[in-house]
C-alpha atoms as a PDB file:
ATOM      1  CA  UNK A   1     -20.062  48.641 -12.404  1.00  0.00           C
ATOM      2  CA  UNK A   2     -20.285  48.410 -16.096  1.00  0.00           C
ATOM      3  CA  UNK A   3     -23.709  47.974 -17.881  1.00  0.00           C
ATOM      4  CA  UNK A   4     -24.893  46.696 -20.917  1.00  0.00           C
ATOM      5  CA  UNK A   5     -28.552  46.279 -22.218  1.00  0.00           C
ATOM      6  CA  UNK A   6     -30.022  43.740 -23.985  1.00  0.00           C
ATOM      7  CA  UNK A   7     -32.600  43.446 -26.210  1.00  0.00           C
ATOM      8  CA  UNK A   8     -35.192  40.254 -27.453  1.00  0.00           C
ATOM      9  CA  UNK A   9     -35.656  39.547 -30.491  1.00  0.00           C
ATOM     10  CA  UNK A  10     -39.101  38.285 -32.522  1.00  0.00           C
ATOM     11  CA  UNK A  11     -41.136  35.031 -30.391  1.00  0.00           C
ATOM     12  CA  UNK A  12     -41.676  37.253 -27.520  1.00  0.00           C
ATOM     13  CA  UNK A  13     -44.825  39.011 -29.054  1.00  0.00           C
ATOM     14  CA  UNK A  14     -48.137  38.610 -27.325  1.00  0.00           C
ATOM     15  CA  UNK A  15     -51.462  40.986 -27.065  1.00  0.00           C
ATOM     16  CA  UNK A  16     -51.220  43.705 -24.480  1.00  0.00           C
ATOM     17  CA  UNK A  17     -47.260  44.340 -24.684  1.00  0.00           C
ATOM     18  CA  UNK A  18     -46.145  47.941 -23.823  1.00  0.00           C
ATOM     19  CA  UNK A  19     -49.517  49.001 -22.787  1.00  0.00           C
ATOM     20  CA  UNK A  20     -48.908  49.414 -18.984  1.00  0.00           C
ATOM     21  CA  UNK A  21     -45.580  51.334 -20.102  1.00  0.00           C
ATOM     22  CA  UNK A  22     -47.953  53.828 -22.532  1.00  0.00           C
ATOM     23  CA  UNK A  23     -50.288  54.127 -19.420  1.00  0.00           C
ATOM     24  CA  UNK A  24     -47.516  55.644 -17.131  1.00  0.00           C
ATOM     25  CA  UNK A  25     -44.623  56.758 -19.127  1.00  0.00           C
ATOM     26  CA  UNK A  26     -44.926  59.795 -21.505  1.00  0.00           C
ATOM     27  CA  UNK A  27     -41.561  58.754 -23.582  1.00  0.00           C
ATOM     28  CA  UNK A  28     -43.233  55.283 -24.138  1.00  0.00           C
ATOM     29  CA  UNK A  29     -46.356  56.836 -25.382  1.00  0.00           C
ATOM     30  CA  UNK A  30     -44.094  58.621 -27.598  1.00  0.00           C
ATOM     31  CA  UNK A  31     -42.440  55.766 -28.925  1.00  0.00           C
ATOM     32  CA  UNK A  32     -45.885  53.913 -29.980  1.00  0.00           C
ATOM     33  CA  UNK A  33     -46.522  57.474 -31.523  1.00  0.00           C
ATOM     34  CA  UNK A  34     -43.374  58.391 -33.651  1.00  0.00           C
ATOM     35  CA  UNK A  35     -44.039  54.374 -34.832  1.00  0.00           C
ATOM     36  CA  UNK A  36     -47.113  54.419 -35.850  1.00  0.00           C
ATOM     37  CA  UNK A  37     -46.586  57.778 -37.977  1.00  0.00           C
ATOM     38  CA  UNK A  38     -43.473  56.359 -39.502  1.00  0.00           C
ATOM     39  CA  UNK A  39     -46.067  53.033 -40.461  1.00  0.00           C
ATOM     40  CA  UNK A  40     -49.367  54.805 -41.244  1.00  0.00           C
ATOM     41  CA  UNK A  41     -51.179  52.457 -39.387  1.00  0.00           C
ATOM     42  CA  UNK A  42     -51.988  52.027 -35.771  1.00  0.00           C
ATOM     43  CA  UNK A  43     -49.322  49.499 -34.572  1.00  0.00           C
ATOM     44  CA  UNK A  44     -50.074  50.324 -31.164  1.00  0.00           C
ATOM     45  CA  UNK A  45     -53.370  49.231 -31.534  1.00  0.00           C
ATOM     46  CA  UNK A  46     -52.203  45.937 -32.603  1.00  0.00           C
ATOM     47  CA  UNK A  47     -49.922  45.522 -30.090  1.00  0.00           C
ATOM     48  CA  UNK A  48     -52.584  46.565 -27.383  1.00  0.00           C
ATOM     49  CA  UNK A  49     -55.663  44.865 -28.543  1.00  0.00           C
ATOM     50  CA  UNK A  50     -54.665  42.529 -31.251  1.00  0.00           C
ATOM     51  CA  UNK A  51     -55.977  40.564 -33.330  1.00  0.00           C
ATOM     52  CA  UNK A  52     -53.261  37.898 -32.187  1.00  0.00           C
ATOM     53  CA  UNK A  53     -53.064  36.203 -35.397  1.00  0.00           C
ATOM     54  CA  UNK A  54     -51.993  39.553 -36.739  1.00  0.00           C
ATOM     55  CA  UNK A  55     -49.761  40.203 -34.540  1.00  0.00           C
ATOM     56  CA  UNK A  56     -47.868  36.792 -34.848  1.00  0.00           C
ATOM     57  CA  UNK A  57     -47.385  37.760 -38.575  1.00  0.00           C
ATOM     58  CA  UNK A  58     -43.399  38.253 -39.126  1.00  0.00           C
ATOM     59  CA  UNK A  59     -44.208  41.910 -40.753  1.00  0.00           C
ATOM     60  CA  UNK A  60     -46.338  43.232 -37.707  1.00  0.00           C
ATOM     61  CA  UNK A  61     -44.184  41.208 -35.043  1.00  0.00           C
ATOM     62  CA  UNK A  62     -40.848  42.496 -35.964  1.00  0.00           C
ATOM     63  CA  UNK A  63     -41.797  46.435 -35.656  1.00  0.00           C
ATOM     64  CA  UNK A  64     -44.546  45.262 -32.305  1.00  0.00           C
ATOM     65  CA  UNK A  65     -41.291  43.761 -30.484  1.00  0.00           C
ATOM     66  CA  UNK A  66     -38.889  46.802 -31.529  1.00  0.00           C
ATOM     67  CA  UNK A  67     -41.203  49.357 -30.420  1.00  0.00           C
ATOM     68  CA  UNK A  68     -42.527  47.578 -27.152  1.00  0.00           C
ATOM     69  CA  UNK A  69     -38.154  47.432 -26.776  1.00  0.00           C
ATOM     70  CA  UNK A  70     -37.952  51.266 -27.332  1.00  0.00           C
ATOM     71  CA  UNK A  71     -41.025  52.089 -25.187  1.00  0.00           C
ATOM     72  CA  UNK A  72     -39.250  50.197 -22.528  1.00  0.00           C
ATOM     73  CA  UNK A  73     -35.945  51.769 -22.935  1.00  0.00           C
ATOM     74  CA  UNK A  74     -36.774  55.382 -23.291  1.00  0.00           C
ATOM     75  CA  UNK A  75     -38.624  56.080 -19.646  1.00  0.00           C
ATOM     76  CA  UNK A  76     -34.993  53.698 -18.688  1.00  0.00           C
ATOM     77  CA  UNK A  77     -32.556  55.990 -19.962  1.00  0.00           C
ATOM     78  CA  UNK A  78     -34.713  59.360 -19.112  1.00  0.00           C
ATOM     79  CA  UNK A  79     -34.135  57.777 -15.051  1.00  0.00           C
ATOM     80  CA  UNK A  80     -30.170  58.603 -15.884  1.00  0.00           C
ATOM     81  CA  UNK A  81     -29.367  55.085 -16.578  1.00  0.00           C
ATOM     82  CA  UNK A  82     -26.506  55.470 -18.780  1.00  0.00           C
ATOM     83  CA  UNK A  83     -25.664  51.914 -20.210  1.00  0.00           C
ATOM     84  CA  UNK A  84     -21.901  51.606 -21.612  1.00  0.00           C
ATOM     85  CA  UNK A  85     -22.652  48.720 -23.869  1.00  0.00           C
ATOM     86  CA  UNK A  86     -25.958  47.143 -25.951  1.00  0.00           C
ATOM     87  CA  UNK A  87     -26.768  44.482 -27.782  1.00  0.00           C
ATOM     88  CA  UNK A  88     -29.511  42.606 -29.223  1.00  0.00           C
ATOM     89  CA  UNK A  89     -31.031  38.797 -30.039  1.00  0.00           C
ATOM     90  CA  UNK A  90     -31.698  38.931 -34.067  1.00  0.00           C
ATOM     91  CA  UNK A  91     -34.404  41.617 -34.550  1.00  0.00           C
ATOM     92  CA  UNK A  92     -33.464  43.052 -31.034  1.00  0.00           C
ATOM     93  CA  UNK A  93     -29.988  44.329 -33.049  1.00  0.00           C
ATOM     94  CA  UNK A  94     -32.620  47.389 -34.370  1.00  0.00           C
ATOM     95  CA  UNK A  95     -34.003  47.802 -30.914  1.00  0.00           C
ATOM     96  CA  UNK A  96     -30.096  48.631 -29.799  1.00  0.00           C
ATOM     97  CA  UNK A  97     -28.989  50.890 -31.859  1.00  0.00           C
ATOM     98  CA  UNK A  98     -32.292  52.728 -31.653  1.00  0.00           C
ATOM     99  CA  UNK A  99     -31.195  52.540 -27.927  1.00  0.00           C
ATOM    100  CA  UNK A 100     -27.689  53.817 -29.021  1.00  0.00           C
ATOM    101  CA  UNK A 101     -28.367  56.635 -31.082  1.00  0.00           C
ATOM    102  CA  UNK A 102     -27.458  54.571 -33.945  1.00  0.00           C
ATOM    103  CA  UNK A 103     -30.805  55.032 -36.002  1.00  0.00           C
ATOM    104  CA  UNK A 104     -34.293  56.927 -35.637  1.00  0.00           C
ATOM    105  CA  UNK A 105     -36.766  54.494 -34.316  1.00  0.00           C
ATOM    106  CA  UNK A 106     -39.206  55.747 -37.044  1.00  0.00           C
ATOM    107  CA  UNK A 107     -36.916  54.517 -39.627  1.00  0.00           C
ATOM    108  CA  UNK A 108     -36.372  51.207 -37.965  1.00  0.00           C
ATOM    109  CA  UNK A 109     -39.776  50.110 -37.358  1.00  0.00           C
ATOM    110  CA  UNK A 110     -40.120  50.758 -41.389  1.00  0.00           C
ATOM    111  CA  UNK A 111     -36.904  48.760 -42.078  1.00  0.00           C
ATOM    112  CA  UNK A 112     -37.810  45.900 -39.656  1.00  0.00           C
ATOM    113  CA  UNK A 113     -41.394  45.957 -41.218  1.00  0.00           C
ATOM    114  CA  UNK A 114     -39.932  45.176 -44.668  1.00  0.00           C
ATOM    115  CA  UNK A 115     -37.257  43.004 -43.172  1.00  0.00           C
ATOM    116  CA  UNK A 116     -39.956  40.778 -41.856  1.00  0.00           C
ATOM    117  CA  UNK A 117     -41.719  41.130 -44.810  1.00  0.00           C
ATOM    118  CA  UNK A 118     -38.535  39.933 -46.853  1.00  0.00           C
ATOM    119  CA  UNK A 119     -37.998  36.942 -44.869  1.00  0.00           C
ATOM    120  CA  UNK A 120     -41.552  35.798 -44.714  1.00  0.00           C
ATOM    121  CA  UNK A 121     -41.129  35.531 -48.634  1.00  0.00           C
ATOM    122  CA  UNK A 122     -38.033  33.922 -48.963  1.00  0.00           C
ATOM    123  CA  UNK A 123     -39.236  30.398 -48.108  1.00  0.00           C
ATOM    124  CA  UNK A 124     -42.434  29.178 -49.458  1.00  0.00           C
ATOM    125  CA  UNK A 125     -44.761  28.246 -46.360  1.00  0.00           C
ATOM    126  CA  UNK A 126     -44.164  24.989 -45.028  1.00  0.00           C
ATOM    127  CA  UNK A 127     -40.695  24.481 -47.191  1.00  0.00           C
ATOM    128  CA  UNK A 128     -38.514  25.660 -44.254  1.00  0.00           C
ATOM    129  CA  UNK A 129     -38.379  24.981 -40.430  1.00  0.00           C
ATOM    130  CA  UNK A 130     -36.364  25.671 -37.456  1.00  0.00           C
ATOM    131  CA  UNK A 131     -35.749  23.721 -34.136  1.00  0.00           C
ATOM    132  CA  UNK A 132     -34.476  23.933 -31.427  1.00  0.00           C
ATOM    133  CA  UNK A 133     -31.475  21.507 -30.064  1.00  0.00           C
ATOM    134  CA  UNK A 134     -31.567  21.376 -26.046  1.00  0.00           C
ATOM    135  CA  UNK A 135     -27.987  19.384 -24.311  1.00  0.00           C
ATOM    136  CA  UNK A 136     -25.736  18.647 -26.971  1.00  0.00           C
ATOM    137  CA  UNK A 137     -22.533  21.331 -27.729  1.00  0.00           C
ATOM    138  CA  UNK A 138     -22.476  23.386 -31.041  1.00  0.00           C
ATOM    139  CA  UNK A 139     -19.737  21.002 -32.689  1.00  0.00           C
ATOM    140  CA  UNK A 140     -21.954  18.184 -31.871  1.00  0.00           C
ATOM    141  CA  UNK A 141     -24.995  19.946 -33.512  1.00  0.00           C
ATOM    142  CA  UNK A 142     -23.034  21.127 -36.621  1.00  0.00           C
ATOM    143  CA  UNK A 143     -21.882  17.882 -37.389  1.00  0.00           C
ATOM    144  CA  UNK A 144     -25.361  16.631 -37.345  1.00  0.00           C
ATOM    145  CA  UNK A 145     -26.267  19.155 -39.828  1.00  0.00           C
ATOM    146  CA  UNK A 146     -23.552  18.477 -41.890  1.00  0.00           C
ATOM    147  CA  UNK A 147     -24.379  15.171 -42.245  1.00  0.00           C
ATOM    148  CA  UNK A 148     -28.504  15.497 -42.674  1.00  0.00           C
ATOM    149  CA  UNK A 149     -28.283  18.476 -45.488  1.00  0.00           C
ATOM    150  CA  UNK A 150     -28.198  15.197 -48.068  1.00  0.00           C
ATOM    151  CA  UNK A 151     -27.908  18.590 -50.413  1.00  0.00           C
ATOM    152  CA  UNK A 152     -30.553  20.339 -48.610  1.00  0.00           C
ATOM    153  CA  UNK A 153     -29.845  23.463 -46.198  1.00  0.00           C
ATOM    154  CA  UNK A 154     -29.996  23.135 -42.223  1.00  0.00           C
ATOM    155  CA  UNK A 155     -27.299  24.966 -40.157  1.00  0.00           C
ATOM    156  CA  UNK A 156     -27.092  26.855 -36.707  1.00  0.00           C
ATOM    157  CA  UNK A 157     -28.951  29.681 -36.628  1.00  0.00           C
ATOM    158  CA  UNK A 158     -29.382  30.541 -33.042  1.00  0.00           C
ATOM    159  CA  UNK A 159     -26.008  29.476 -30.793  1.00  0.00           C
ATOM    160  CA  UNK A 160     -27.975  30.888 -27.676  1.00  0.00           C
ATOM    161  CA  UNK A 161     -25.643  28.822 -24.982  1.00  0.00           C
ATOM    162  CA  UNK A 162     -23.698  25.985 -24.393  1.00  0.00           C
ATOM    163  CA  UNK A 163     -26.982  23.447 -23.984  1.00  0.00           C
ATOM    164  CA  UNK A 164     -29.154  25.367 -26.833  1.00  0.00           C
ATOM    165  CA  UNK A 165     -28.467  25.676 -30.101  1.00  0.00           C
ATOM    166  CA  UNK A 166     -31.379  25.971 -32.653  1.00  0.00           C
ATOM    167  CA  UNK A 167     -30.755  25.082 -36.386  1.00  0.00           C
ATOM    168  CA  UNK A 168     -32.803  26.125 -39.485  1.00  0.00           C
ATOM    169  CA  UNK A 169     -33.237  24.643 -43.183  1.00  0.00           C
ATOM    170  CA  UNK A 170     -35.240  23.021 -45.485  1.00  0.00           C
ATOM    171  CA  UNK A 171     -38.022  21.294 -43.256  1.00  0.00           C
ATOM    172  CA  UNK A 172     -36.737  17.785 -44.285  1.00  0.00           C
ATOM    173  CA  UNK A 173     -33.158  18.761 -43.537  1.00  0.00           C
ATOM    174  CA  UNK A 174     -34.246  20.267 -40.159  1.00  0.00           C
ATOM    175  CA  UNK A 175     -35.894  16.882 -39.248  1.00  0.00           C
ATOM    176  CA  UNK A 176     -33.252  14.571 -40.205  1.00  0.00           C
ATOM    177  CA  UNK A 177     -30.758  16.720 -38.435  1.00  0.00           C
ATOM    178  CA  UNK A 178     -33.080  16.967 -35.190  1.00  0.00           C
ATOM    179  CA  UNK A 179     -33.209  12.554 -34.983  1.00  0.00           C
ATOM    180  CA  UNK A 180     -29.153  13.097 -35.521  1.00  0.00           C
ATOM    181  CA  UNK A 181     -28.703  15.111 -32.825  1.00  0.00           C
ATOM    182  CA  UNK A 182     -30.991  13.195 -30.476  1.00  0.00           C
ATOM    183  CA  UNK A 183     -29.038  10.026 -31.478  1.00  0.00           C
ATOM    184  CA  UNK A 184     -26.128  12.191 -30.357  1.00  0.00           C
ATOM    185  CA  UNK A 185     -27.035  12.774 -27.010  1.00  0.00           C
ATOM    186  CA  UNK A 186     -29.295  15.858 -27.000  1.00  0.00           C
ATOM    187  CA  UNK A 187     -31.748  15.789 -24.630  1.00  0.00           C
ATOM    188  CA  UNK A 188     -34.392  17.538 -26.755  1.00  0.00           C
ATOM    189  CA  UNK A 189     -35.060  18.421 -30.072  1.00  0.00           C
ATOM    190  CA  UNK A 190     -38.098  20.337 -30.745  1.00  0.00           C
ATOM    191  CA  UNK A 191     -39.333  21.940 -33.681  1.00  0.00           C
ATOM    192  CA  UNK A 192     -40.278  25.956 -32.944  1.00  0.00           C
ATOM    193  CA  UNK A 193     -43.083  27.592 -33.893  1.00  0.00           C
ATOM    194  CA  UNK A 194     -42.068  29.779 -36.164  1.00  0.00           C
ATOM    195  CA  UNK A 195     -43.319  30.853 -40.066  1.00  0.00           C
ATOM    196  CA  UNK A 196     -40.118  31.007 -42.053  1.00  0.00           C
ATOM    197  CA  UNK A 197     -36.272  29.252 -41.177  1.00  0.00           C
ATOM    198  CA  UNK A 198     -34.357  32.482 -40.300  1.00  0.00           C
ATOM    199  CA  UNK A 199     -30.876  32.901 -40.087  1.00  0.00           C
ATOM    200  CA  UNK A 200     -30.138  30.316 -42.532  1.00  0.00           C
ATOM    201  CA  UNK A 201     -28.793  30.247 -46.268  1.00  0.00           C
ATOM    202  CA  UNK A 202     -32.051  30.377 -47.130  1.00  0.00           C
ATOM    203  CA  UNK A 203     -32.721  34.143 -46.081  1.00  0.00           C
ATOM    204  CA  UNK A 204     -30.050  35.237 -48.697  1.00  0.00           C
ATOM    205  CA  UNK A 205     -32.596  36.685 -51.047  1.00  0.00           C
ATOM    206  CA  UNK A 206     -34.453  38.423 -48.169  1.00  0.00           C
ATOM    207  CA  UNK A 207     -30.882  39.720 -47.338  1.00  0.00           C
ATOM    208  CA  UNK A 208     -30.574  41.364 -50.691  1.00  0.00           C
ATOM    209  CA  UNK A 209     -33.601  43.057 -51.038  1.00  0.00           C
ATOM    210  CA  UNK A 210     -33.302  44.437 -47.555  1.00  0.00           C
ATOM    211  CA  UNK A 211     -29.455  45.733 -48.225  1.00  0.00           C
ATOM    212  CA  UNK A 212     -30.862  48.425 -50.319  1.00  0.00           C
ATOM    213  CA  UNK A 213     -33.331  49.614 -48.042  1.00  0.00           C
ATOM    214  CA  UNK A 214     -30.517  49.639 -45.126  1.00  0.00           C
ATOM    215  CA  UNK A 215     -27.988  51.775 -47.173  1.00  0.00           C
ATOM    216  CA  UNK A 216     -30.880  54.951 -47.513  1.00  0.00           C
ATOM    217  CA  UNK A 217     -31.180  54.944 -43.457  1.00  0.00           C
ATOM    218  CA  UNK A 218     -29.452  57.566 -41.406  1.00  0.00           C
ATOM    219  CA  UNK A 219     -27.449  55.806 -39.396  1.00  0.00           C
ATOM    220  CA  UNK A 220     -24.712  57.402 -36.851  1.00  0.00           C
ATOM    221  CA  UNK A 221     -21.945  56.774 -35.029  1.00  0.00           C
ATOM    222  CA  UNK A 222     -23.857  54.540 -31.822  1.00  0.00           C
ATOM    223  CA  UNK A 223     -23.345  56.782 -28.751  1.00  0.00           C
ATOM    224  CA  UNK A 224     -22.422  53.378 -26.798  1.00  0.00           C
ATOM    225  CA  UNK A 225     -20.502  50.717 -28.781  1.00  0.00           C
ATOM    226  CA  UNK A 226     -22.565  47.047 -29.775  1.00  0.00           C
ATOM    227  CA  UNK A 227     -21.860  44.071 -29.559  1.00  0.00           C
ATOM    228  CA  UNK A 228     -23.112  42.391 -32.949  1.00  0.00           C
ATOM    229  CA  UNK A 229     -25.087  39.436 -33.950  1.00  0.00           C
ATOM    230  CA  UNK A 230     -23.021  37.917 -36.796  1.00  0.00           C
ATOM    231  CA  UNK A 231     -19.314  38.403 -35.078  1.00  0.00           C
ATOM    232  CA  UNK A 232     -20.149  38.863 -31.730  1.00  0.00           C
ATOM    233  CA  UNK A 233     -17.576  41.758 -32.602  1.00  0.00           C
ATOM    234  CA  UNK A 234     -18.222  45.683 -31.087  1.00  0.00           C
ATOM    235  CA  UNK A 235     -19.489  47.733 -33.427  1.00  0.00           C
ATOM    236  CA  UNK A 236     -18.485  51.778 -33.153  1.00  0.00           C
ATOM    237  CA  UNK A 237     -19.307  52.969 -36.246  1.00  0.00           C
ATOM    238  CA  UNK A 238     -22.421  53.744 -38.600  1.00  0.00           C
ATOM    239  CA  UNK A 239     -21.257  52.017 -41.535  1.00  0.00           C
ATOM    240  CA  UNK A 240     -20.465  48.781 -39.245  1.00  0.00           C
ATOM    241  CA  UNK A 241     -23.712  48.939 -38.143  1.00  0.00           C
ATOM    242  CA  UNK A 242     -25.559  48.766 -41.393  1.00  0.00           C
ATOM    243  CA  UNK A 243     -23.296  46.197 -42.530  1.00  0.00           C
ATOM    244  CA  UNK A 244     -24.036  44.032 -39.602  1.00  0.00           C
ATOM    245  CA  UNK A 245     -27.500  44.535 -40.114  1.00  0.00           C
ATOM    246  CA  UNK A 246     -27.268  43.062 -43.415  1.00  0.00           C
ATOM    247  CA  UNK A 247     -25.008  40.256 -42.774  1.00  0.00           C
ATOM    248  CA  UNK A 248     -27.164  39.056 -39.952  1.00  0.00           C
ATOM    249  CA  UNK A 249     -30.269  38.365 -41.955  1.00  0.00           C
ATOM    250  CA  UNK A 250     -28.631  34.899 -42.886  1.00  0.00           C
ATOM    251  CA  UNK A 251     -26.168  34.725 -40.641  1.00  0.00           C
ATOM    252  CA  UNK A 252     -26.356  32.883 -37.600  1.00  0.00           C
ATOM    253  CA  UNK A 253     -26.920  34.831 -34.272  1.00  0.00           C
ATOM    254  CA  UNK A 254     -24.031  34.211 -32.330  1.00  0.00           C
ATOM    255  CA  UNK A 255     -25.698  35.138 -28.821  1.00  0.00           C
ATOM    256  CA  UNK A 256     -22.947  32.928 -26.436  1.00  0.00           C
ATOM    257  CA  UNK A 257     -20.213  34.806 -28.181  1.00  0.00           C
ATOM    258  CA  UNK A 258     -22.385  37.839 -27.654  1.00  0.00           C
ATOM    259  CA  UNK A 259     -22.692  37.600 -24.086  1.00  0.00           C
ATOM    260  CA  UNK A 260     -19.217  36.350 -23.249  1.00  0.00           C
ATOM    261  CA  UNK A 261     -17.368  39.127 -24.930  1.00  0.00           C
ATOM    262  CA  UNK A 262     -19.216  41.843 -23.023  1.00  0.00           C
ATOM    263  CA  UNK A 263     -18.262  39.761 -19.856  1.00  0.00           C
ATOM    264  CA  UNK A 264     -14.502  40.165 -21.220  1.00  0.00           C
ATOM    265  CA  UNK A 265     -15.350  43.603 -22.059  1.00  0.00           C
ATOM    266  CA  UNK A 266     -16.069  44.185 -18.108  1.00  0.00           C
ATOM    267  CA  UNK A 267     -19.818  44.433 -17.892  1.00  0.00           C
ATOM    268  CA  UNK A 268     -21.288  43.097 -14.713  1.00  0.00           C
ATOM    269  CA  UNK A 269     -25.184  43.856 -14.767  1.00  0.00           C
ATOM    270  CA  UNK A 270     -26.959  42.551 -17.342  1.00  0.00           C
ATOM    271  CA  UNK A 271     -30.393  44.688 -18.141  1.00  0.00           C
ATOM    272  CA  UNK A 272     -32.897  42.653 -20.358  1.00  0.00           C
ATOM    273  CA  UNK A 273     -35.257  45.635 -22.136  1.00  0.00           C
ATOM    274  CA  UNK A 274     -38.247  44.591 -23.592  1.00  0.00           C
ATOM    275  CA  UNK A 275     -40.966  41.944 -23.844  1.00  0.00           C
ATOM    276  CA  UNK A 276     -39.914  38.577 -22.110  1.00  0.00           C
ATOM    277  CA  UNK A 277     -37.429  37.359 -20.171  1.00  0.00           C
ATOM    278  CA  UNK A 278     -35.719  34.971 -22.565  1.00  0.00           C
ATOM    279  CA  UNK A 279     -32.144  36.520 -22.431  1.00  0.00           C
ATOM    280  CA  UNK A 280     -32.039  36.966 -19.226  1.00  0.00           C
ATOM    281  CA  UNK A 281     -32.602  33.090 -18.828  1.00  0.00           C
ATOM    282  CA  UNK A 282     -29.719  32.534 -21.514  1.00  0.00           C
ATOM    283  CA  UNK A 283     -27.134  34.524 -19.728  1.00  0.00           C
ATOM    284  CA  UNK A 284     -27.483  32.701 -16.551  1.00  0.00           C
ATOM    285  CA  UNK A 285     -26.335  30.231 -18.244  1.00  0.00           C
ATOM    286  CA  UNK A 286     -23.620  31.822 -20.159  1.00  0.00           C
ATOM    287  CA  UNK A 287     -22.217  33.937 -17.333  1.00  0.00           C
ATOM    288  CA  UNK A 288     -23.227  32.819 -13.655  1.00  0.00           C
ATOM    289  CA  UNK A 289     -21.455  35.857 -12.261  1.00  0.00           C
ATOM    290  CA  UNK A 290     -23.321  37.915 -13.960  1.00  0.00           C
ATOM    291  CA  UNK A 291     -25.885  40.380 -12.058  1.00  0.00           C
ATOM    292  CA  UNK A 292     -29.281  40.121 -14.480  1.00  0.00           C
ATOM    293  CA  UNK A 293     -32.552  42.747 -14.315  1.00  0.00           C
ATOM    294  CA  UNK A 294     -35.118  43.006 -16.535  1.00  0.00           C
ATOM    295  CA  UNK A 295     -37.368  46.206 -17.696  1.00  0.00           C
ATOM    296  CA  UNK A 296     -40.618  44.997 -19.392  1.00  0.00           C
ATOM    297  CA  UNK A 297     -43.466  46.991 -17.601  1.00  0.00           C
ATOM    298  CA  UNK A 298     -43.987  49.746 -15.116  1.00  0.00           C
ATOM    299  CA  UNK A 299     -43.068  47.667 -11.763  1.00  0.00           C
ATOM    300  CA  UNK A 300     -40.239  46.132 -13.256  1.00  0.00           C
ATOM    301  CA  UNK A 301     -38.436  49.788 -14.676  1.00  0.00           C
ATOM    302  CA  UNK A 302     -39.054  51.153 -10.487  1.00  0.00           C
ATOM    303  CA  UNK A 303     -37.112  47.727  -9.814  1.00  0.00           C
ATOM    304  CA  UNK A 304     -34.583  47.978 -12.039  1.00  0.00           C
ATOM    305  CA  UNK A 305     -34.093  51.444 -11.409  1.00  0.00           C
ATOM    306  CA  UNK A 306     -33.628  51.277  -7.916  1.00  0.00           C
ATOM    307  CA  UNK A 307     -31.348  48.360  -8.015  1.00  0.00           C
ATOM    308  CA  UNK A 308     -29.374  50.053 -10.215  1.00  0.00           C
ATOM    309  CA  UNK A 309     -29.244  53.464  -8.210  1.00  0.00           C
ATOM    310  CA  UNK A 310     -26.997  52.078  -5.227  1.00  0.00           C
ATOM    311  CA  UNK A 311     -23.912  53.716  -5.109  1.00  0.00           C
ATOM    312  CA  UNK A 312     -22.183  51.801  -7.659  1.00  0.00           C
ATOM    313  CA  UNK A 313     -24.239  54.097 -10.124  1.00  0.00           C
ATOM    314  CA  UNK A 314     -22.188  56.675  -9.989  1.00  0.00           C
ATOM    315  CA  UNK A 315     -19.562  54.532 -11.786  1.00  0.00           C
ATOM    316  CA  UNK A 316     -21.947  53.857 -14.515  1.00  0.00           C
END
């Protein structure tokens, strides 16, 4: 059996996260720890008691959602889960290579704290959007686009599976593109609620103020190879991880691809690791053979980790 664990990315924040993990696992009351040293403030007691309109804020979320991902993933791995593959939705690319080995979690939650501050400031409030498309195929949504920028941005941003694709732009663009994909034949198109159009064009700046930041991390060799966010390609090496990391600030997040090449890589289980259950929804409908757990509190590790610890473990 070959596993590979996965790992959300920001709109899965919400008061409380982790806090059931730092009540019985040592390693995830570590994490919250090493985090909120590396910060200088008490994340944790954001994440645990709020206020949820600070938490929502891109530059708290980012580092609540990669920490509550590593808090989950430690007490995982120290059960002698040994995963042969990771990846990661958007932000949940940090949360991975953390996972891997790739990069100290202190210096992540900094770099994710700044990326999130970055993007927030790209975009003027209000200018951008995203939304998301629900029942009509990516050619079907990119040709929409293509024909509502009128000179404005709006592109894919999110190719999460073959029914949902969400775009992002100018707020105008967005719009006009949604009513052309409805007139299309999607079943829905909603707009998200979400502060700033990641993944777009429009994140370029916030991608070059955050390169320089990225090049003065320690990153290694991940102990696991990735599967990456902007080429759905696997990543072995530090300097392909920083330069994914980079690229995938306005680069679309290729999750299908994602999913369906560690399928043709072999992997069989799925494991989603951290707050929410969102990827494990989207690779049900990527890959229906797929086996899919998910490790977001105490009761759910035990789960996983007894599911995981039949016999075919010893393949792992």
């Amino acid at each position: 059996m070959s596993l590979a664990l996965l790992f959300p990315g920001q709109g899965s924040q919400q008061v409380g996260m982790g806090r059931a993990l730092v009540e019985h696992f040592e390693e995830s009351r570590a994490a919250f720890a090493e985090a909120d040293r590396a910060l200088g403030f008490s994340l944790s007691g954001l994440c645990f008691e709020g206020p949820e309109s600070e938490l929502q804020l891109t530059a708290n979320a980012q580092p609540a959602i990669l920490v509550a991902s590593v808090a989950a993933v430690r007490p995982l791995l120290a059960r002698g889960l040994s995963p042969a593959w990771v990846a990661g939705h958007s932000l949940g690319e940090y949360s991975a290579l953390v996972a891997a080995g790739a990069l100290p979690l202190g210096e992540a939650v900094v770099a994710v704290r700044r990326r999130g501050e970055y993007m927030q400031e790209a975009v003027p409030v209000g200018q951008g959007a995203m939304a998301a498309i629900l029942g009509l195929d990516l050619p079907g949504v990119e040709r929409a686009c293509r024909e509502a920028a009128q000179g404005e941005v709006v592109s894919p941003a999110n190719i999460n599976s073959p029914s949902q694709v969400v775009i992002a732009g100018h707020a105008t663009a967005v719009d006009r593109a949604a009513e052309r994909c409805k007139a299309a034949g999607a079943r829905r198109a909603l707009r998200l609620p979400v502060s700033a159009p990641f993944h777009c064009a429009l994140m370029v700046p916030a991608q070059e103020r955050l390169a320089p930041d990225l090049a003065r991390l320690n990153f290694r060799d991940p102990l696991v190879p990735l599967v990456n966010n902007a080429d759905a390609a696997v990543v072995r090496t530090a300097a392909a991880c920083r330069e994914g990391l980079v690229r995938q600030v306005s680069a679309p997040v290729r999750w299908q691809e994602c999913v369906e090449r560690l399928v043709r890589e072999g992997v069989q289980t799925m494991v989603e690791v951290g707050p929410g259950t969102v990827l494990t929804g989207l690779v049900k409908k990527i890959a229906k053979g797929v086996r899919t757990l998910n490790v977001n509190d105490p009761a759910s590790l035990e789960s996983a980790v007894s599911a995981l610890s039949a016999p075919a473990r010893a393949e792992l």
